[in-house]
Protein backbone atom coordinates (compact mmCIF):
# COMPACT_ATOMS: atom_id res chain seq x y z
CA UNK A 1 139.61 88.29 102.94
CA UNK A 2 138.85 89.37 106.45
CA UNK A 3 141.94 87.52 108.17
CA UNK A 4 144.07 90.10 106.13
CA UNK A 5 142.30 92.60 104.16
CA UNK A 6 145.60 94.20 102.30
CA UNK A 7 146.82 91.31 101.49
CA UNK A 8 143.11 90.16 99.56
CA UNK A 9 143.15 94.27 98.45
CA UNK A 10 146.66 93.49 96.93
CA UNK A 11 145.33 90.46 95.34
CA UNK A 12 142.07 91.73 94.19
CA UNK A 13 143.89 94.35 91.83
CA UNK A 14 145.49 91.62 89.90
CA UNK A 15 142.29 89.19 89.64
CA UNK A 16 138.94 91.84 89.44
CA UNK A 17 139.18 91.74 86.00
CA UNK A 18 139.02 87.65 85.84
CA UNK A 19 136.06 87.50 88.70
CA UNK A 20 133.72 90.39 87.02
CA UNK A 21 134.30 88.02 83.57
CA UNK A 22 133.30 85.34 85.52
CA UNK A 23 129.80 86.99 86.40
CA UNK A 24 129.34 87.77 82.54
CA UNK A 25 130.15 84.40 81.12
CA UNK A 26 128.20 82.51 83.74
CA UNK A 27 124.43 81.56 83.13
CA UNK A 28 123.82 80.35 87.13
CA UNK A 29 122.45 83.17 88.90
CA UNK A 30 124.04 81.04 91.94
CA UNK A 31 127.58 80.95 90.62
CA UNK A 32 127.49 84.85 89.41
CA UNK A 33 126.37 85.56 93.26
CA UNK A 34 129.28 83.06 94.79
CA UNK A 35 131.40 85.00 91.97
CA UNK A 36 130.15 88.33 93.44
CA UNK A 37 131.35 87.80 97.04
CA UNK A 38 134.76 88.60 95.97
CA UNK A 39 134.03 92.07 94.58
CA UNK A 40 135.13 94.87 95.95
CA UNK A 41 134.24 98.37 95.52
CA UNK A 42 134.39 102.11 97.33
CA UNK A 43 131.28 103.31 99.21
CA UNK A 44 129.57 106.31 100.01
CA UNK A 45 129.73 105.18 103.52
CA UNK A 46 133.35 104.58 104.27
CA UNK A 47 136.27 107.25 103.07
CA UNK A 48 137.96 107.13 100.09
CA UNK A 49 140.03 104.01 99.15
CA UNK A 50 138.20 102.12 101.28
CA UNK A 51 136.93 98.94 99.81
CA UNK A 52 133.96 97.32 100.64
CA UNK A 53 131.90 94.34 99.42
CA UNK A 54 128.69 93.20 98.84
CA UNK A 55 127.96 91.16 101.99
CA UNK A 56 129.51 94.50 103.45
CA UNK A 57 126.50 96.38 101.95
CA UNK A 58 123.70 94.38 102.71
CA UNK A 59 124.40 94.02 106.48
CA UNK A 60 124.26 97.92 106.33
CA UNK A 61 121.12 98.10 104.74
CA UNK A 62 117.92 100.01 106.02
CA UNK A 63 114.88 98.26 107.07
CA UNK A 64 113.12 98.01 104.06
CA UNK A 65 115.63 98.63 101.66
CA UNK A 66 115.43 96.08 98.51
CA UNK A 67 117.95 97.46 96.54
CA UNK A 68 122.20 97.36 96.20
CA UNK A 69 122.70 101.19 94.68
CA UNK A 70 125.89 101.71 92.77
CA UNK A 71 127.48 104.27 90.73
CA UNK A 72 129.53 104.16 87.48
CA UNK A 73 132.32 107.39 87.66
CA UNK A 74 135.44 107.62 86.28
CA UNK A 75 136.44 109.40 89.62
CA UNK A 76 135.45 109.32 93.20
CA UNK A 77 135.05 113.26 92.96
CA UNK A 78 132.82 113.09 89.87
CA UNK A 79 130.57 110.58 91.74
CA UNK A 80 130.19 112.08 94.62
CA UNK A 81 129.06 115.42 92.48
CA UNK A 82 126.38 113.35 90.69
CA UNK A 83 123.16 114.50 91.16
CA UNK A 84 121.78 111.12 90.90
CA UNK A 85 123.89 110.70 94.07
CA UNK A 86 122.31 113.48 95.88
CA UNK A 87 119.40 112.60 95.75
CA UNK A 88 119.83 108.69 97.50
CA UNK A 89 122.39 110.35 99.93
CA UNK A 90 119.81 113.07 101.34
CA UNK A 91 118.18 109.56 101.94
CA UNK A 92 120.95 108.13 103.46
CA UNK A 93 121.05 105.40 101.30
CA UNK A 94 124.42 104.00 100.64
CA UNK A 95 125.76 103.70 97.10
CA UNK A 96 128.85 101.62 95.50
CA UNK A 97 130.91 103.68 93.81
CA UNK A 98 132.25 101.86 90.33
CA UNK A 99 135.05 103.15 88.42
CA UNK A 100 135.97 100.70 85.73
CA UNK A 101 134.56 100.82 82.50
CA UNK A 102 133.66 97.42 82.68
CA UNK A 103 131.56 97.62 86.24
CA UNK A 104 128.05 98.41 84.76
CA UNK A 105 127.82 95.40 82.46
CA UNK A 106 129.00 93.51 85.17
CA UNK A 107 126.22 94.94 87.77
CA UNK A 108 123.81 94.45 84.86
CA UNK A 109 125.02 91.07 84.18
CA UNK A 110 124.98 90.08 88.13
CA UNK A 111 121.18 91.80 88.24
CA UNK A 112 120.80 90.22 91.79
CA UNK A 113 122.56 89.39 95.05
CA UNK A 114 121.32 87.94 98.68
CA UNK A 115 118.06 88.28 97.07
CA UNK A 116 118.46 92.05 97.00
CA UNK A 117 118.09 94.08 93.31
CA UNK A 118 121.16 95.32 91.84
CA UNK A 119 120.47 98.83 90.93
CA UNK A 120 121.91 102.01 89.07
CA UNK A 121 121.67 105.18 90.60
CA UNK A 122 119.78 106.62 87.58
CA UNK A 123 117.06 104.63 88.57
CA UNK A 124 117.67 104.42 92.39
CA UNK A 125 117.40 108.50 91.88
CA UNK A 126 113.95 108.00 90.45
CA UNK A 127 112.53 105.73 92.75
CA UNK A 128 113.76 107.53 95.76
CA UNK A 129 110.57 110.23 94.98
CA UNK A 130 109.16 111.05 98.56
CA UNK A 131 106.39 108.37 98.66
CA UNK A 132 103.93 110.71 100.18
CA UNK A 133 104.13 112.95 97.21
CA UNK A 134 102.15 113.07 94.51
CA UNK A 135 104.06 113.91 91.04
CA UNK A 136 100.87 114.42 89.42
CA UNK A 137 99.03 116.32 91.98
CA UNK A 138 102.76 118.50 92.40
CA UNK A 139 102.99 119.21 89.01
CA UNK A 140 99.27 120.40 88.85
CA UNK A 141 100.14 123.00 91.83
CA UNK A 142 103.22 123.90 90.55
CA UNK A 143 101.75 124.79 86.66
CA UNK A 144 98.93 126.94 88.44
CA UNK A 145 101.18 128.83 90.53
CA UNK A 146 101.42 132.06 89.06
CA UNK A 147 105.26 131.74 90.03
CA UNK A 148 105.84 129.50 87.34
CA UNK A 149 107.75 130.87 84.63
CA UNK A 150 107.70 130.04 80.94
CA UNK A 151 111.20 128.73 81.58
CA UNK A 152 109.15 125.42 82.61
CA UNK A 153 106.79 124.97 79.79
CA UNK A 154 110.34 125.37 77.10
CA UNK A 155 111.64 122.64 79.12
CA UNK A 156 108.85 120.39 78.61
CA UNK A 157 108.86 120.99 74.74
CA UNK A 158 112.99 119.54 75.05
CA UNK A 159 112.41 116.59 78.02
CA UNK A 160 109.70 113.69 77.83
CA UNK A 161 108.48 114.92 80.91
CA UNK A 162 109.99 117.76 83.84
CA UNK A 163 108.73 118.07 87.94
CA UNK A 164 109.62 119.98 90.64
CA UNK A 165 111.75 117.95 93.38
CA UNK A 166 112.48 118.25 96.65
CA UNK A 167 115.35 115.65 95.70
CA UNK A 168 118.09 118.43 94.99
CA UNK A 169 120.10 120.52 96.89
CA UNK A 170 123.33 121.37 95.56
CA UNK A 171 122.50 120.12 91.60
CA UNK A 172 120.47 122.13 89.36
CA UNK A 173 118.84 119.14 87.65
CA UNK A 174 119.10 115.69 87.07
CA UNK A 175 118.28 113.39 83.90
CA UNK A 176 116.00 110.21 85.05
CA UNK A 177 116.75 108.78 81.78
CA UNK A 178 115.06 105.23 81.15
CA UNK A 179 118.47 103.92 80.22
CA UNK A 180 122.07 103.72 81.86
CA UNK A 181 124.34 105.70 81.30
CA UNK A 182 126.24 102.54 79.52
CA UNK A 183 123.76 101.77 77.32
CA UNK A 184 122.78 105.59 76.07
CA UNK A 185 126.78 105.82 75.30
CA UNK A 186 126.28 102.40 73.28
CA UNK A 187 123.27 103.39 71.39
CA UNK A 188 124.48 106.93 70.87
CA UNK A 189 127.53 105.69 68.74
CA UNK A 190 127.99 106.91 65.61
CA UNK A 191 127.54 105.25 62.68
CA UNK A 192 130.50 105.55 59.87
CA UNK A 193 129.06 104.36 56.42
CA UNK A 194 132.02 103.72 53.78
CA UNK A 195 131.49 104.16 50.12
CA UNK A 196 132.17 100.54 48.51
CA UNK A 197 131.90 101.94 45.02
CA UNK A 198 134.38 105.19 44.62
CA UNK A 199 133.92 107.41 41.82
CA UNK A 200 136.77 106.95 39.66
């Protein structure tokens, strides 16, 4: 891999598919995580087509740091315009970018690696909350403040919960949602029910 990286790149596009099954068929944690060495992905941290692995990631990792970030887009451009993304790269924390739809059940699958968490940005966007901050205490002040407008209080009737962040620059708003984005597509299928007995 690192003796001649185009050459592995070249045959990493014809074999991805048959590692990341690998990782989903496999009950060893141990053999998913010798599986997972030969992943590759793009990184907010190098330019784009860039590939990067896993090993790659961790030995960039801040002190600290317990958790391998990545991102499911179908596009480099629409992940780097997620606001879940904004918010971990304000904290210059690095994030794998994922672009096949078959990435985040393979992350999910994988769950670990080097002893590190496998995480989605959703939830790495969550968790990044500054840790001297209160989001009880904020929301208090913010709901007092006579600057609040009713705008607020019509969210809170549509969200489980809304707070003021210091998270965001460039988005308006993200949605912590308790699921990934995967899984809220799954359960959000439609259901077609068929008539078995027709009217004649």
């Amino acid at each position: 891999m690192k003796k001649d990286p185009e050459e592995y790149k070249l045959f990493y596009s014809k074999y991805a598919l048959f590692f990341k099954e690998g990782i989903l068929r496999s009950t060893d944690q141990s053999e998913k995580e010798d599986i997972a060495k030969l992943l590759m992905f793009e990184s907010s941290d190098r330019k784009a087509g860039v590939d990067v692995t896993l090993q790659d990631y961790c030995s960039r990792m801040q002190a600290g740091q317990r958790d391998i970030y990545y991102l499911c887009a179908p596009s480099r451009e629409l992940a780097e315009n997620s606001p879940y993304f904004e918010v971990l790269k304000k904290r210059n924390v690095e994030v794998l970018f994922c672009y096949a739809p078959y990435d985040e059940v393979t992350m999910l699958q994988l769950m670990q690696f080097d002893r590190k968490n496998i995480t989605c940005a959703e939830k790495g966007a969550a968790a990044a909350q500054d840790p001297t901050t209160d989001p009880k205490s904020q929301n208090e002040e913010m709901e007092n403040s006579s600057a609040v407008s009713s705008d607020f209080f019509h969210i809170l009737l549509i969200y489980d919960n809304a707070m003021i962040t210091a998270g965001l620059v460039d988005s308006a708003r993200p949605m912590v949602g308790r699921l990934t984005s995967l899984i809220a597509k799954l359960l959000d299928r439609k259901v077609l029910t068929i008539n078995d007995q027709p009217k004649s």
